[in-house]
Protein backbone atom coordinates (compact mmCIF):
# COMPACT_ATOMS: atom_id res chain seq x y z
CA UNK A 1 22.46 42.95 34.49
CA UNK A 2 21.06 42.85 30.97
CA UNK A 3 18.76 40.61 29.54
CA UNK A 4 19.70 38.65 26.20
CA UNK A 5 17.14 38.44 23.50
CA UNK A 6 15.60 35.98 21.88
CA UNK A 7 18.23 35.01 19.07
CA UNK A 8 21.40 36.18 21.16
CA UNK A 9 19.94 33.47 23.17
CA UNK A 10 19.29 30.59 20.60
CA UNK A 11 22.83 31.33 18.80
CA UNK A 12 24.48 31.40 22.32
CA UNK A 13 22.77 27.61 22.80
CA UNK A 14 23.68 26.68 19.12
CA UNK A 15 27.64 27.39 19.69
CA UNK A 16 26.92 25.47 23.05
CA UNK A 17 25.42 22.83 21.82
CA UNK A 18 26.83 22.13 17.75
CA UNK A 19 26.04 18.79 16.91
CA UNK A 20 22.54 18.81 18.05
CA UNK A 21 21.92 22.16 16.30
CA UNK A 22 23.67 20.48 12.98
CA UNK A 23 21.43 17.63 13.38
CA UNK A 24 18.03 19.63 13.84
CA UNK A 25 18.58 21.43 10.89
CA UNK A 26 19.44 18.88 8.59
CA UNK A 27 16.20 17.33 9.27
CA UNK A 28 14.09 20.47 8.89
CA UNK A 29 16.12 20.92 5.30
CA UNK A 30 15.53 17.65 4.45
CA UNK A 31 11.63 17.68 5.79
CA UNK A 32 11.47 21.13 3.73
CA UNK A 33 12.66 18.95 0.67
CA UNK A 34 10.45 16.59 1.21
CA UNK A 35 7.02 18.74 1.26
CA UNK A 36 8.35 20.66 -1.54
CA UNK A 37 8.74 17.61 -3.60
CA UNK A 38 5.22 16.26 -2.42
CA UNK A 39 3.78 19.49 -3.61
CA UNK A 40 5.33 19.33 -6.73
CA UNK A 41 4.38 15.75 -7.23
CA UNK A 42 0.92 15.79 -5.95
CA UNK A 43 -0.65 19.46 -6.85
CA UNK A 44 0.35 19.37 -10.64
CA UNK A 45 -2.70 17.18 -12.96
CA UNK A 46 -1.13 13.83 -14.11
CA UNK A 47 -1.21 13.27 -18.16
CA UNK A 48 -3.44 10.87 -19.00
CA UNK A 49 -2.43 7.62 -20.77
CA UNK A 50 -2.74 8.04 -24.97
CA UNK A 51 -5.00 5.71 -26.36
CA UNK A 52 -3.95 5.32 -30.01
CA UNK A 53 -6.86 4.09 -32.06
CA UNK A 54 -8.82 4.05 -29.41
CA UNK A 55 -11.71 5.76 -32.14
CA UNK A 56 -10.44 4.51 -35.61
CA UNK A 57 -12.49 5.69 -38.61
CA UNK A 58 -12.61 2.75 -41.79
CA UNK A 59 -13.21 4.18 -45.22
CA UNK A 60 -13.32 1.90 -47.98
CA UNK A 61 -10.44 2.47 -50.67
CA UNK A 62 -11.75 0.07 -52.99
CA UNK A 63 -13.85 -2.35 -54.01
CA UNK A 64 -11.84 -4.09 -57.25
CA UNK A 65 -9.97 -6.51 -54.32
CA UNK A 66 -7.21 -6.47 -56.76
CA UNK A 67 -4.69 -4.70 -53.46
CA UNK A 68 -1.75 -6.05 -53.16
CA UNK A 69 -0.11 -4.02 -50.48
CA UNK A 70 -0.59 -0.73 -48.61
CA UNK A 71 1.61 1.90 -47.68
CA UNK A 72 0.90 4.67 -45.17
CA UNK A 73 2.71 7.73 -44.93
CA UNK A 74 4.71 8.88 -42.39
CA UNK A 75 2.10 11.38 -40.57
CA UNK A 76 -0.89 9.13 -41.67
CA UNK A 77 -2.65 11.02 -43.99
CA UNK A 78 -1.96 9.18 -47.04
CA UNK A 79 -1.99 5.67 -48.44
CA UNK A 80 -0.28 4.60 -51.61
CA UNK A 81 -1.63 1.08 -52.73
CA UNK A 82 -0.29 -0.53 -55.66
CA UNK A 83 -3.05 -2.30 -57.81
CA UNK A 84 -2.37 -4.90 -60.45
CA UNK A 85 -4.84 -4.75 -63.54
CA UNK A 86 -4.93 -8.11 -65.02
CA UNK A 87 -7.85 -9.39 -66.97
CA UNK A 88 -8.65 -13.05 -67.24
């Protein structure tokens, strides 16, 4: 008489028993998924929220009050201001 082993023994149960095998391992796959996602999700730092002007710096353009409008520039380094030079 000889002795299976350990996986002639589990495969032999498997193509006994299909369905149930089918079943198991679609929940470990799925389990698997799930931890990997979880580990994923969980172990990498969040980004933190952007707080536009959160520190704005003022700087006085000018003093005249004679601004009419104000255009920035697209990157918002620059400011074009039209000024109208009237004298009463």
């Amino acid at each position: 008489m000889q002795t299976a082993s350990s996986a002639e023994y589990i495969v032999t149960e498997m193509k006994r028993h299909k369905t149930g095998a089918m079943t198991i391992l679609a929940i470990l796959i799925i389990a698997g998924l799930a931890i990997a996602y979880a580990v994923y999700r969980f172990s990498l730092p969040s980004k933190p929220a952007v707080a536009h002007f959160q520190n704005p710096k003022f700087t006085r353009l000018t003093t005249e009050g004679n601004v009419n409008s104000v255009i920035v520039s697209p990157d918002g380094k620059y400011l074009a201001t039209p000024c109208s030079k009237t004298e009463n």
